[in-house]
Protein backbone atom coordinates (compact mmCIF):
# COMPACT_ATOMS: atom_id res chain seq x y z
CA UNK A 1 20.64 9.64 -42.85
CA UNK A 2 19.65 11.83 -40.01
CA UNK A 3 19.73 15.53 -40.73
CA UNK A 4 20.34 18.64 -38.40
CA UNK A 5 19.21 21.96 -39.49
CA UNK A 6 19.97 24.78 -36.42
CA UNK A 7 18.82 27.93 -36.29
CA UNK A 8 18.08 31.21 -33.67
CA UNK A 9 22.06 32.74 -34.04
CA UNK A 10 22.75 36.05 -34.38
CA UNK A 11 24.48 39.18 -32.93
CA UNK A 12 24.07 40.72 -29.16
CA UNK A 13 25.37 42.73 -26.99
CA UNK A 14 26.90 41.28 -23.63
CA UNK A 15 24.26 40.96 -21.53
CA UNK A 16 21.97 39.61 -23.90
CA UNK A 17 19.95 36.16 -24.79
CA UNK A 18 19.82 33.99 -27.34
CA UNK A 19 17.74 30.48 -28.09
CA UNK A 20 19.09 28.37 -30.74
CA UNK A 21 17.09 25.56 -32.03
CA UNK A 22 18.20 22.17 -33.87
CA UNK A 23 15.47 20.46 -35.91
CA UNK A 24 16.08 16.61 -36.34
CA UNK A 25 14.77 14.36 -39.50
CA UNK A 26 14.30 11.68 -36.87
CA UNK A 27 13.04 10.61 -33.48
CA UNK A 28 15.38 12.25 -31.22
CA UNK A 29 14.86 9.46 -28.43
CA UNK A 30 16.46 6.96 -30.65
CA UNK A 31 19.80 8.73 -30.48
CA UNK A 32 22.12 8.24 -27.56
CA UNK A 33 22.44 11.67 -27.07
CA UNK A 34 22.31 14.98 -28.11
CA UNK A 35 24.87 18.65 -27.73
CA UNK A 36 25.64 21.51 -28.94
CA UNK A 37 29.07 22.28 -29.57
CA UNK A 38 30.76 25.78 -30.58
CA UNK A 39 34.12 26.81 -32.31
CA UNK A 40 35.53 29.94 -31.71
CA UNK A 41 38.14 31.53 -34.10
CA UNK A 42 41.35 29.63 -34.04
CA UNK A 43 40.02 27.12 -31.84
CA UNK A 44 39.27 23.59 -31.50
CA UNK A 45 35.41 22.74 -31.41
CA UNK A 46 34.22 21.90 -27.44
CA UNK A 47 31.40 20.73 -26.04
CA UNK A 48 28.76 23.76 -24.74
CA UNK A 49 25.57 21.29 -23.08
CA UNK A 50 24.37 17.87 -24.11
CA UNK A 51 21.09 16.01 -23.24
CA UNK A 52 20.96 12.24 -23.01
CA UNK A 53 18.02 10.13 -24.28
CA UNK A 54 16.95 9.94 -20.65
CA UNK A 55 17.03 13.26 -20.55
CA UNK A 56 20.29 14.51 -18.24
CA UNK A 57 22.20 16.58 -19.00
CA UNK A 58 25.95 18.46 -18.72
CA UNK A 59 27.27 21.41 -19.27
CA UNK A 60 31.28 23.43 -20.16
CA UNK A 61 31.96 24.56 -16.49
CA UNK A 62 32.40 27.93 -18.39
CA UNK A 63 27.98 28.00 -19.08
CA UNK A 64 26.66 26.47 -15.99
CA UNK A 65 24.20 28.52 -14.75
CA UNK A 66 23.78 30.82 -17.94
CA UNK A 67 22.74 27.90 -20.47
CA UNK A 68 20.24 25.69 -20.52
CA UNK A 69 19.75 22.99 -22.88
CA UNK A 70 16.05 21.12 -23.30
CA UNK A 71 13.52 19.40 -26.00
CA UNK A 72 10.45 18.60 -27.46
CA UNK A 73 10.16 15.28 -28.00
CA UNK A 74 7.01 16.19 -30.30
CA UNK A 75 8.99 18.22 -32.79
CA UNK A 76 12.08 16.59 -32.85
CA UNK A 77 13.84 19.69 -31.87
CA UNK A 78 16.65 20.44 -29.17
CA UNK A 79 17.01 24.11 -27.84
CA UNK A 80 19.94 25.94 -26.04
CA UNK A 81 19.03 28.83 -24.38
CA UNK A 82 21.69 30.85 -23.65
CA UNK A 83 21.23 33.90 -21.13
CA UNK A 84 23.90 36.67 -19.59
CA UNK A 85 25.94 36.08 -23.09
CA UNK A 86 29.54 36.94 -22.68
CA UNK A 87 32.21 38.10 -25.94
CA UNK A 88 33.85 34.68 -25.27
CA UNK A 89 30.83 33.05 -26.35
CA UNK A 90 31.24 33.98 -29.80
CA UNK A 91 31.64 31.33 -32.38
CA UNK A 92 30.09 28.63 -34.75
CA UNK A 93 27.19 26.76 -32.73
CA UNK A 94 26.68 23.08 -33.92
CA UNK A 95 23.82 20.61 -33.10
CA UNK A 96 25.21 17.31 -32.75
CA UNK A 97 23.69 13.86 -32.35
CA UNK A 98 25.46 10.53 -31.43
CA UNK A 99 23.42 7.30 -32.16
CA UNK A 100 24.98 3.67 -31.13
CA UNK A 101 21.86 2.10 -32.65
CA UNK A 102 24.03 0.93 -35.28
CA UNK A 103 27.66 1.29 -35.21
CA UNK A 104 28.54 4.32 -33.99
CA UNK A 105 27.58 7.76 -35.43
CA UNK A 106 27.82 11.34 -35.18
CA UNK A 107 25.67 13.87 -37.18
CA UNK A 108 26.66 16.86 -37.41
CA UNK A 109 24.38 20.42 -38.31
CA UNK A 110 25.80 23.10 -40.87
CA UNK A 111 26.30 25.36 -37.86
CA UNK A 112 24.65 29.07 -37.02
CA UNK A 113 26.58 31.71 -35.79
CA UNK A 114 26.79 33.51 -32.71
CA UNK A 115 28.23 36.89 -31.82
CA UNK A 116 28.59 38.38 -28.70
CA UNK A 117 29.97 42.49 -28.75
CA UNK A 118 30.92 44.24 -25.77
């Protein structure tokens, strides 16, 4: 059972930063890829940035430029670091990791949240 533990949300002001990180229980090159989602109030949950095992990447249109998502092979740990944070950033920040290696499976983290004020 792989496990997901996030952490690094808070509160800022617009403006601000934030770096989120999601510690895995396993070698994060064995899954297919891994994201970070969010869920804002009232909506559905979307895709923010994901990193493949070869390491691209892809981002929401809406956080090119101001997030960037890496990580450490080493420490089994993916980051999102999120700069010029905007209100409509607010929500509930998920690591997620999707693993073909057999059958196919999504983990999901507990989730950390994120507030942006203006």
């Amino acid at each position: 059972q792989v496990q997901l533990v996030e952490s690094g949300g808070g509160s800022v002001q617009a403006g601000g930063s934030l770096r989120l990180s999601c510690a895995a229980s396993v070698n994060i090159l064995r899954m297919n890829s891994m994201g970070w989602h969010r869920q804002a109030p009232g909506k559905q949950r979307e895709l923010v940035a994901g990193i493949s095992s070869a390491g691209s990447t892809n981002y929401a249109d809406s956080v090119k430029g101001r997030f960037t998502i890496s990580r450490d092979n080493a420490k089994n740990t993916v980051y999102l670091q999120m700069n010029s944070l905007k209100p409509e950033d607010t929500g509930v920040y998920y690591c997620n990791a999707f693993s073909t290696r057999d059958g196919v499976r999504q983990y999901w983290g507990q989730g950390t949240q994120v507030t942006v004020s203006s």
